[in-house]
PDB file of N, CA and C in Angstrom:
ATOM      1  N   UNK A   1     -28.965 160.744  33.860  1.00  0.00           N
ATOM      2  CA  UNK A   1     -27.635 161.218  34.198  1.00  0.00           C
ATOM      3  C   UNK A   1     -26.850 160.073  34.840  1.00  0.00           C
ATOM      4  N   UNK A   2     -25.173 160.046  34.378  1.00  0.00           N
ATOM      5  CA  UNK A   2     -24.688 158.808  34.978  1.00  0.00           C
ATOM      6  C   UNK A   2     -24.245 159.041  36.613  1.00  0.00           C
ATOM      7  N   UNK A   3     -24.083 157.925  37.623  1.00  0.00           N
ATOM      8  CA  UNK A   3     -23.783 158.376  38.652  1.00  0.00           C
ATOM      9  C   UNK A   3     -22.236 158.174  38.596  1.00  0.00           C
ATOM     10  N   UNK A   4     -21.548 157.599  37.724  1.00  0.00           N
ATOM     11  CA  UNK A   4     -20.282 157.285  37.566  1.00  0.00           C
ATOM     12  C   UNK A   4     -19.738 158.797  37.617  1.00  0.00           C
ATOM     13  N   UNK A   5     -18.185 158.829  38.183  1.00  0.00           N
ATOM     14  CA  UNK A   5     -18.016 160.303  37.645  1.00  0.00           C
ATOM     15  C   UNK A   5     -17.559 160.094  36.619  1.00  0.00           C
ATOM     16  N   UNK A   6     -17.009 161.557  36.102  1.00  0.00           N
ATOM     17  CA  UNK A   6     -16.652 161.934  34.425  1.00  0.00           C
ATOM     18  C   UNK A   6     -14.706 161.527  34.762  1.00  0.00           C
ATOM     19  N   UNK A   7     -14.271 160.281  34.143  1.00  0.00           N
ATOM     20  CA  UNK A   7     -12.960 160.546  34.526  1.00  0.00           C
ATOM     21  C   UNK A   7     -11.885 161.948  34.076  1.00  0.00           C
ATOM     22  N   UNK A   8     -12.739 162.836  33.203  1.00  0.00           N
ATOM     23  CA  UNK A   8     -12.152 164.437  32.902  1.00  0.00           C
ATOM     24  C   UNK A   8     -11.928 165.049  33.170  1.00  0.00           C
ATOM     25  N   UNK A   9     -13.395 164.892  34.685  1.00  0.00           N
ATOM     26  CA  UNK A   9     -13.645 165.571  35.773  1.00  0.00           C
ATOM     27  C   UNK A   9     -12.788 165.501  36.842  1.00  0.00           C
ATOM     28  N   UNK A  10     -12.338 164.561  36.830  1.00  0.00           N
ATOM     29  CA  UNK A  10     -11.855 164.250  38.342  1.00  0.00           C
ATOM     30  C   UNK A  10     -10.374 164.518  38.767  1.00  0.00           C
ATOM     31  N   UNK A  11     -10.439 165.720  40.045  1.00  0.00           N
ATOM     32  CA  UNK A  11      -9.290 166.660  40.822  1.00  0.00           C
ATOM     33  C   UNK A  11      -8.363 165.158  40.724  1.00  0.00           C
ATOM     34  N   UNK A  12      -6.889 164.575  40.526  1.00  0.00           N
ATOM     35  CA  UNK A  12      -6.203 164.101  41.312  1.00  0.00           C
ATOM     36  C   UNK A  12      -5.253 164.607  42.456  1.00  0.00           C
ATOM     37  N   UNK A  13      -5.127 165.807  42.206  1.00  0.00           N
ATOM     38  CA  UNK A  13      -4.420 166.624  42.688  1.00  0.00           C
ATOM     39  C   UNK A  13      -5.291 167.087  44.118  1.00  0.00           C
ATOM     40  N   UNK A  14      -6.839 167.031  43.937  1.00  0.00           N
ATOM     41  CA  UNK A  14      -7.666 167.501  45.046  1.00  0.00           C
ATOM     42  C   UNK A  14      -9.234 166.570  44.805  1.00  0.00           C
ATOM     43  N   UNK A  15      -8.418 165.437  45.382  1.00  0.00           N
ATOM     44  CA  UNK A  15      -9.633 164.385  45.801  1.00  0.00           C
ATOM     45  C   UNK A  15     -11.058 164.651  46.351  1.00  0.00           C
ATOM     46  N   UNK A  16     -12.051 163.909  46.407  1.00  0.00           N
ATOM     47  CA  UNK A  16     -12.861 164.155  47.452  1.00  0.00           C
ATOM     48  C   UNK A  16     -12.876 163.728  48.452  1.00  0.00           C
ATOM     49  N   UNK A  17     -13.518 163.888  49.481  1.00  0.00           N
ATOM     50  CA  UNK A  17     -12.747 163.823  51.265  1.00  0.00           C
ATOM     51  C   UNK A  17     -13.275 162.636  50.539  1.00  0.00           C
ATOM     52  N   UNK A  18     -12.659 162.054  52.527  1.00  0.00           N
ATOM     53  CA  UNK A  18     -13.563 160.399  53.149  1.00  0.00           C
ATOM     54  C   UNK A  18     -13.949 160.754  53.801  1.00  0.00           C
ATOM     55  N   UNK A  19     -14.802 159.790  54.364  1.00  0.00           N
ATOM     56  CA  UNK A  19     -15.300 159.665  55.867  1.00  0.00           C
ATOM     57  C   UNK A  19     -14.197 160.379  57.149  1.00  0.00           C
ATOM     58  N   UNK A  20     -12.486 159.456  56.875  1.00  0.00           N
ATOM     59  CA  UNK A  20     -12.091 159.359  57.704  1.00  0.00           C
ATOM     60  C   UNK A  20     -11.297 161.572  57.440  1.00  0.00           C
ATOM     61  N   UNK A  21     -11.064 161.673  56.321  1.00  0.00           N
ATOM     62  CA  UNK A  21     -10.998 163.386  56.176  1.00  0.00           C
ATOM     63  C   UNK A  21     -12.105 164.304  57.051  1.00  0.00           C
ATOM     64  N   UNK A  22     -13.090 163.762  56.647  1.00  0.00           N
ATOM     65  CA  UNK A  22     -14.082 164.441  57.306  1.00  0.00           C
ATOM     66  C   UNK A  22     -13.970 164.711  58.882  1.00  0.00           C
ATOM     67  N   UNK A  23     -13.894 162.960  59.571  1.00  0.00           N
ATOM     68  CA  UNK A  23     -13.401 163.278  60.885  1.00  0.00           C
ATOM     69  C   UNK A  23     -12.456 163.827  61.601  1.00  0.00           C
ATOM     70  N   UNK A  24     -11.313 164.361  60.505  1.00  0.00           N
ATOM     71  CA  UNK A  24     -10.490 164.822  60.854  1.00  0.00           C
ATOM     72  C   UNK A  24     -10.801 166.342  61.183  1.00  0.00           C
ATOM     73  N   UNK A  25     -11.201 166.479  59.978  1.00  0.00           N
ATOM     74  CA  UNK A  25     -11.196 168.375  60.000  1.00  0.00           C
ATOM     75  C   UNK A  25     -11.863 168.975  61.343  1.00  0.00           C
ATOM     76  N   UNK A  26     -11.250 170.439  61.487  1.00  0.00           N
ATOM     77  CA  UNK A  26     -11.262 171.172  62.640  1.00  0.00           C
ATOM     78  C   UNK A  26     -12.398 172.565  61.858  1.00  0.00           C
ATOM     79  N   UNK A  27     -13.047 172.980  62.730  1.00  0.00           N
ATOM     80  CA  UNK A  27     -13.846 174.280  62.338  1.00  0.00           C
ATOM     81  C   UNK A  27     -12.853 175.201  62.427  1.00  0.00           C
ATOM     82  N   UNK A  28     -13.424 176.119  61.243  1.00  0.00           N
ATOM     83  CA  UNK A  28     -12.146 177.418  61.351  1.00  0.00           C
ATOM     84  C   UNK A  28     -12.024 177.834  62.181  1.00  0.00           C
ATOM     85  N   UNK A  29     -13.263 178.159  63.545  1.00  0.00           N
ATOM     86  CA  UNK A  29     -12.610 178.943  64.747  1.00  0.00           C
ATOM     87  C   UNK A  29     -11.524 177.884  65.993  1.00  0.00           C
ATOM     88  N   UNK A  30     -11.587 176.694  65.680  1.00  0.00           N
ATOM     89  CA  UNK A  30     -10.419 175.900  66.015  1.00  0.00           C
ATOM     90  C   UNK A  30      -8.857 175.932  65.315  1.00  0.00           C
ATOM     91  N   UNK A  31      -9.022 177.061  64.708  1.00  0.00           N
ATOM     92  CA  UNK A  31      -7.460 176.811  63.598  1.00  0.00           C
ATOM     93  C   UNK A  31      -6.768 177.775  64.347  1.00  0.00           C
ATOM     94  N   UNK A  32      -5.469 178.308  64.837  1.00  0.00           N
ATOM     95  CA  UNK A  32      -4.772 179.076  65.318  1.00  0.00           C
ATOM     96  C   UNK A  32      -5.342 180.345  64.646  1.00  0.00           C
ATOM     97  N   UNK A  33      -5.112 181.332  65.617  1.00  0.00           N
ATOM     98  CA  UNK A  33      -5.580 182.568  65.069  1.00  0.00           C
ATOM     99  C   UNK A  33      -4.654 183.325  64.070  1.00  0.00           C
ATOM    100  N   UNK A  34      -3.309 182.666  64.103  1.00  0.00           N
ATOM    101  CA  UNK A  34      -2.793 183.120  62.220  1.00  0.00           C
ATOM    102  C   UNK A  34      -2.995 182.515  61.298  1.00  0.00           C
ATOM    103  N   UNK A  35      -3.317 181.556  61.189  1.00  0.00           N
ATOM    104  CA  UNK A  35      -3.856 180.825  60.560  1.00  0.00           C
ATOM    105  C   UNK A  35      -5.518 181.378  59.742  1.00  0.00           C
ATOM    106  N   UNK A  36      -5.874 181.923  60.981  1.00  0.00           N
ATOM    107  CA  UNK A  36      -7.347 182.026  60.700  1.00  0.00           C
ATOM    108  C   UNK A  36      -7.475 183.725  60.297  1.00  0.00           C
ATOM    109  N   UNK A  37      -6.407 184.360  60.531  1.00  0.00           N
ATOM    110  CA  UNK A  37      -6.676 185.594  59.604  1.00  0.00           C
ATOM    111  C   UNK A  37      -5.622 185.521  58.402  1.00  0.00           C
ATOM    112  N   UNK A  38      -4.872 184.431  57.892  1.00  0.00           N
ATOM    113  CA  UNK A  38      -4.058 184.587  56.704  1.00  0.00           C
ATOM    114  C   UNK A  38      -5.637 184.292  55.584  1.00  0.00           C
ATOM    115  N   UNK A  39      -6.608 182.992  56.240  1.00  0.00           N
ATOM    116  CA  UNK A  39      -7.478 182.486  55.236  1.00  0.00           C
ATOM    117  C   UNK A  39      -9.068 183.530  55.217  1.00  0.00           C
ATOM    118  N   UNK A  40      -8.698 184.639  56.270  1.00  0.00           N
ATOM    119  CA  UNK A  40      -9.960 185.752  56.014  1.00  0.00           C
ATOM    120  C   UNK A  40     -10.469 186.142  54.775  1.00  0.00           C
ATOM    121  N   UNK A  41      -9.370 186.443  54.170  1.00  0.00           N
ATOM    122  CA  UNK A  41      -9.097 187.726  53.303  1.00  0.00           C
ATOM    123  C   UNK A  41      -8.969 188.523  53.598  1.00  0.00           C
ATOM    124  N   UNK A  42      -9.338 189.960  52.330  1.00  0.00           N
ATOM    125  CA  UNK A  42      -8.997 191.167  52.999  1.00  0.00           C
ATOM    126  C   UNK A  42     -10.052 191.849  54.449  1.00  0.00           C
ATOM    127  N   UNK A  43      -9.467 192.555  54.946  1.00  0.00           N
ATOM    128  CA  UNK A  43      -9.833 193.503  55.718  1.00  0.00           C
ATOM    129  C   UNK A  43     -11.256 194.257  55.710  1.00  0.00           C
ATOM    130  N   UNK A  44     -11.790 194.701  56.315  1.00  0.00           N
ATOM    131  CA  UNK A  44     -13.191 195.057  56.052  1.00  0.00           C
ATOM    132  C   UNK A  44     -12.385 196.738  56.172  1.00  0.00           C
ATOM    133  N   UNK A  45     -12.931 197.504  54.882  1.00  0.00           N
ATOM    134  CA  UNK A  45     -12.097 199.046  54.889  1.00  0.00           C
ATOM    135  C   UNK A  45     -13.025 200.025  55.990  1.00  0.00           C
ATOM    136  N   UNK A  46     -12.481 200.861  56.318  1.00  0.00           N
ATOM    137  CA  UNK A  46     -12.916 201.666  57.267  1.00  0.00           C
ATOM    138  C   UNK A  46     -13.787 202.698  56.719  1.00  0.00           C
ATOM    139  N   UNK A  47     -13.613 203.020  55.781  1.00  0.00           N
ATOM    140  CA  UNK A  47     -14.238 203.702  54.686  1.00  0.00           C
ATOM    141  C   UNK A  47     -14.879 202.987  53.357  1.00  0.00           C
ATOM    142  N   UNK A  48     -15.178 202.120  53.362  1.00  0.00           N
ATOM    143  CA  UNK A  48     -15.961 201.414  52.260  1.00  0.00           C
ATOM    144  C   UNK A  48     -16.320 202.174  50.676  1.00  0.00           C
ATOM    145  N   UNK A  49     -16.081 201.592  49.677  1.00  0.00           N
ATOM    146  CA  UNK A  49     -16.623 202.371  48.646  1.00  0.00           C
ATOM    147  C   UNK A  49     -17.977 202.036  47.861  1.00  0.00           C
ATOM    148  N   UNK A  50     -18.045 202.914  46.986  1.00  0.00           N
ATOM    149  CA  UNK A  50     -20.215 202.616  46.656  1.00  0.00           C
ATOM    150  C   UNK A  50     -19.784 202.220  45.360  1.00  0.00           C
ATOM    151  N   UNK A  51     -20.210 201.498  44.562  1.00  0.00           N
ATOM    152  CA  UNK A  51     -19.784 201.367  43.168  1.00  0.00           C
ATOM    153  C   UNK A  51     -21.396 202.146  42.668  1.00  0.00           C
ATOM    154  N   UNK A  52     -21.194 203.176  41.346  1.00  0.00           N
ATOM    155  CA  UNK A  52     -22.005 203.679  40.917  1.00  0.00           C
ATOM    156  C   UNK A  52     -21.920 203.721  39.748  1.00  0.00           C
ATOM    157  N   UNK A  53     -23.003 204.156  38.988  1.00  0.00           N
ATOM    158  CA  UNK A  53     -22.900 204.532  37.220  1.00  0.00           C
ATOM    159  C   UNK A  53     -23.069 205.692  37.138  1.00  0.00           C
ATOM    160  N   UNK A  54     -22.229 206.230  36.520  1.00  0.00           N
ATOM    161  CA  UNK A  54     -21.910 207.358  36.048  1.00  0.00           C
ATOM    162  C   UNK A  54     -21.707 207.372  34.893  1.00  0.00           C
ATOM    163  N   UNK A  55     -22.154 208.785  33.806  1.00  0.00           N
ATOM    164  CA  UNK A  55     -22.250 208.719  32.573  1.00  0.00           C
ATOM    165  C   UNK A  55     -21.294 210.238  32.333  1.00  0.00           C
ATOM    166  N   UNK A  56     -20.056 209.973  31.413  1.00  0.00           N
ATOM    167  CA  UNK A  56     -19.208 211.103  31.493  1.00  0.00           C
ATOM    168  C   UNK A  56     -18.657 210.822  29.885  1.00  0.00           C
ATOM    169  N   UNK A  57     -18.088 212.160  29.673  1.00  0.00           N
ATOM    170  CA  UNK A  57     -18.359 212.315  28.242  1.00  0.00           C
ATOM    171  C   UNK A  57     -16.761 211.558  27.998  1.00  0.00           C
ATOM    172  N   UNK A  58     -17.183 210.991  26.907  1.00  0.00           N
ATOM    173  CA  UNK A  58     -15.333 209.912  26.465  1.00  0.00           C
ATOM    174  C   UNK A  58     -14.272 210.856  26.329  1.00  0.00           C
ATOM    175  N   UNK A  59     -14.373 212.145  26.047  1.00  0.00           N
ATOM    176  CA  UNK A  59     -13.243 212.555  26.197  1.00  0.00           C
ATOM    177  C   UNK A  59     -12.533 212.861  27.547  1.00  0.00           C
ATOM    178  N   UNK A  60     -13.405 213.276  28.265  1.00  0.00           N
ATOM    179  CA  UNK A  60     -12.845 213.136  29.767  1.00  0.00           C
ATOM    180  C   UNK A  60     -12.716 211.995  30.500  1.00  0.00           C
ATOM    181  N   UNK A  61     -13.506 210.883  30.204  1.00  0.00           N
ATOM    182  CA  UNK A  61     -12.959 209.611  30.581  1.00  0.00           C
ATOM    183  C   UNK A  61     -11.422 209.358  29.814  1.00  0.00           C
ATOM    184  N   UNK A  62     -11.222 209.269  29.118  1.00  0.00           N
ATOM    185  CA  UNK A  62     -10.064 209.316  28.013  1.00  0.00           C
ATOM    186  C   UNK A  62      -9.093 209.979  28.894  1.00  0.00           C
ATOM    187  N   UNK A  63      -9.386 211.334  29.171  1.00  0.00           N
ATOM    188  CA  UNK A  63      -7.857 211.748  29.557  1.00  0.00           C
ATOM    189  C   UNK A  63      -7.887 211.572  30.482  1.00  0.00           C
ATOM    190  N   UNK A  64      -8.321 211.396  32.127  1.00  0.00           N
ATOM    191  CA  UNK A  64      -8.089 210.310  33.005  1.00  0.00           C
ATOM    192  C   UNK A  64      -7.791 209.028  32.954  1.00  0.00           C
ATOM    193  N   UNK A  65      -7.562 208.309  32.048  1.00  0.00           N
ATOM    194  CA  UNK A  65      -7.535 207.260  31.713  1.00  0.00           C
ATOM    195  C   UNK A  65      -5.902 207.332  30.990  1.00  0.00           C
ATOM    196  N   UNK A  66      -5.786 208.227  30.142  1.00  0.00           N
ATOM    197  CA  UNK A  66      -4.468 209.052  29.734  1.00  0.00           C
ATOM    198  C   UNK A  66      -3.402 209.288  31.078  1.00  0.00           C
ATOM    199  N   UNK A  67      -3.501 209.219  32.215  1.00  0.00           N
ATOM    200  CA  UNK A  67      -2.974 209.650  33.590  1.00  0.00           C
ATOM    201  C   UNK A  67      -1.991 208.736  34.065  1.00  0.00           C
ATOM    202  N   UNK A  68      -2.580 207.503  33.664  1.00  0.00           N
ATOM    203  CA  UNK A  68      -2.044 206.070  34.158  1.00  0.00           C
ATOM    204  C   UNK A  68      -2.691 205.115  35.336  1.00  0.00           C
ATOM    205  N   UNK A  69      -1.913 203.919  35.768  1.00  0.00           N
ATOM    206  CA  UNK A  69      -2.651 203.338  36.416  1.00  0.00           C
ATOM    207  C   UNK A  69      -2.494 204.144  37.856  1.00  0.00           C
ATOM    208  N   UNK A  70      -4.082 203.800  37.899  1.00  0.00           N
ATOM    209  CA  UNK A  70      -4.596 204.839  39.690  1.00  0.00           C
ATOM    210  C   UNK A  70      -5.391 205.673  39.157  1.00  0.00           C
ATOM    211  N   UNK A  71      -5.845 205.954  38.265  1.00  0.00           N
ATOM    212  CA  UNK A  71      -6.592 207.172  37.584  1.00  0.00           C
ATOM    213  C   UNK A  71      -7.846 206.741  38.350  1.00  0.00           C
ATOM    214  N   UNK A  72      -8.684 206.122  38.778  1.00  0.00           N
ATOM    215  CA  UNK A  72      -9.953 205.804  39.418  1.00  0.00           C
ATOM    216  C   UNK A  72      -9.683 206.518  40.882  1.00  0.00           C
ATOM    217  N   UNK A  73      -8.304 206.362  41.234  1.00  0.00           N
ATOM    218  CA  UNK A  73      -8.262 206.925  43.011  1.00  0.00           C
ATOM    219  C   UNK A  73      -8.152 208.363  42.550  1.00  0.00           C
ATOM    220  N   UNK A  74      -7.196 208.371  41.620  1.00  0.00           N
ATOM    221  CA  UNK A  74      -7.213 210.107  41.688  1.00  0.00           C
ATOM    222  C   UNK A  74      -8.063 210.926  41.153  1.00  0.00           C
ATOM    223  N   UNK A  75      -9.375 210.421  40.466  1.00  0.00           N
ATOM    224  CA  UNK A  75     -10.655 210.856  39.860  1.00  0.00           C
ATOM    225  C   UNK A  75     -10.915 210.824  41.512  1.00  0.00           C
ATOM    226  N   UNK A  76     -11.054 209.975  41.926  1.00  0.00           N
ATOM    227  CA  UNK A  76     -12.324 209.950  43.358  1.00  0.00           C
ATOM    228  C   UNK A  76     -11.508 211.377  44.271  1.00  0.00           C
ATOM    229  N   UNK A  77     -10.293 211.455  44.320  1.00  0.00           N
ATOM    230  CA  UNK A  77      -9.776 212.142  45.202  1.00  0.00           C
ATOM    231  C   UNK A  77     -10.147 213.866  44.684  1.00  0.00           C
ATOM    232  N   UNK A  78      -9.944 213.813  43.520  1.00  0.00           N
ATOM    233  CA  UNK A  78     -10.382 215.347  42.531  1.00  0.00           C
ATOM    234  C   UNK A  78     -12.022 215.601  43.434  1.00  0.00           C
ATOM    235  N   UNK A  79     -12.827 214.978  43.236  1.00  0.00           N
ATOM    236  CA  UNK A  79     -14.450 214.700  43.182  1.00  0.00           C
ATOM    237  C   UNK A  79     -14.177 214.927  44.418  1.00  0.00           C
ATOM    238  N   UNK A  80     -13.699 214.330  45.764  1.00  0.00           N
ATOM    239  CA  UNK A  80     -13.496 214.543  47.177  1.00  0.00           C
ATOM    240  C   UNK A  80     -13.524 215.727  47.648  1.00  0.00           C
ATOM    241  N   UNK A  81     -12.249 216.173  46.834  1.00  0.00           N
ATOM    242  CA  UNK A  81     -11.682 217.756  47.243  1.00  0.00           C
ATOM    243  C   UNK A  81     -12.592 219.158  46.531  1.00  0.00           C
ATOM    244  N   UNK A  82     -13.782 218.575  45.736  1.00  0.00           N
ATOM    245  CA  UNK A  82     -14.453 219.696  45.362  1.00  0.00           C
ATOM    246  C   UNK A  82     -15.902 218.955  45.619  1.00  0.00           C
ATOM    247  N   UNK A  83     -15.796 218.196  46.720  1.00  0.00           N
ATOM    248  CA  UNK A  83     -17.132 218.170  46.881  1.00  0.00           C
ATOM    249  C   UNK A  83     -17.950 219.002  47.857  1.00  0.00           C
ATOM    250  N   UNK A  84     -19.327 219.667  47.750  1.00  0.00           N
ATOM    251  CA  UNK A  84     -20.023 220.207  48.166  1.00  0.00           C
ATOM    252  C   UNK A  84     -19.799 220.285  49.994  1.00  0.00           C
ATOM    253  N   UNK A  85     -19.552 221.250  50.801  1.00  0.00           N
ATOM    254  CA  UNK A  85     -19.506 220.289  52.142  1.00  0.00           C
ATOM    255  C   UNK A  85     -21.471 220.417  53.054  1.00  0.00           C
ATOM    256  N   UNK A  86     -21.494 219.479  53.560  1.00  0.00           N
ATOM    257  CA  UNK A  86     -22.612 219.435  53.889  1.00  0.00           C
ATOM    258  C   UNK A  86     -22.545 219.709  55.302  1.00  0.00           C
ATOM    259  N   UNK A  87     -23.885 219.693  56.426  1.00  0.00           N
ATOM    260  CA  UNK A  87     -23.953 219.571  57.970  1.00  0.00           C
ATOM    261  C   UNK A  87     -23.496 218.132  58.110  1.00  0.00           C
ATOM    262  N   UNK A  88     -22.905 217.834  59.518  1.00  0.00           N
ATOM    263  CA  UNK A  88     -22.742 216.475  59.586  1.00  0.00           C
ATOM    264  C   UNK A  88     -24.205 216.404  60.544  1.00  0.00           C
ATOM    265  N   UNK A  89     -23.848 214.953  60.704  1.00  0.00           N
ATOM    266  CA  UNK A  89     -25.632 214.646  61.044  1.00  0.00           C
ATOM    267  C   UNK A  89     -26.104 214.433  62.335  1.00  0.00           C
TER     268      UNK A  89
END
C-alpha cells in the first residue's frame, strides 16, 4: 500500500490538522455552553420509541400509508388509544 496520499482523496476544503491545529483545539466541555448544545444534537425524548417488526397485511399497510405523511404517528397513536390498560408497577 502507498504511503503517499491519493491526490482524489484529498479534502482541500478540509485539510488535515497540524501539530500547531492540534494545539490549538479546546475540549468540547471548554466550548461555551451554546455552542456546546447547538453541536449535541437532538434531545434525548422523554418517551423514547422501540423500533419493532411487525407483520401486517398490505392492504392495511396500504391504506395507512394512503393517509399521508405522519401515518407512522397516527398508526402508533390508534394502537395507544386501544391499547390494553395494564397495573402500573
Amino acid at each position: 500500500m502507498s504511503k503517499r496520499p491519493d491526490p482524489e482523496m484529498t479534502d482541500h476544503e478540509n485539510p488535515e490538522w497540524t501539530d500547531a491545529d492540534v494545539a490549538r483545539a479546546k475540549p468540547f466541555t471548554k466550548l461555551p455552553t451554546t455552542l456546546q448544545a447547538k453541536l449535541r444534537g437532538r434531545p434525548k425524548a422523554a418517551a423514547p420509541r422501540v423500533a419493532i417488526s411487525l407483520r401486517l397485511p398490505l392492504d392495511v399497510l396500504d391504506a395507512w400509508k394512503a393517509t399521508g405523511a405522519g401515518w407512522q404517528t397516527r398508526m402508533a397513536a390508534m394502537l395507544a388509544s386501544h391499547a390494553p390498560h395494564t397495573k402500573a408497577r
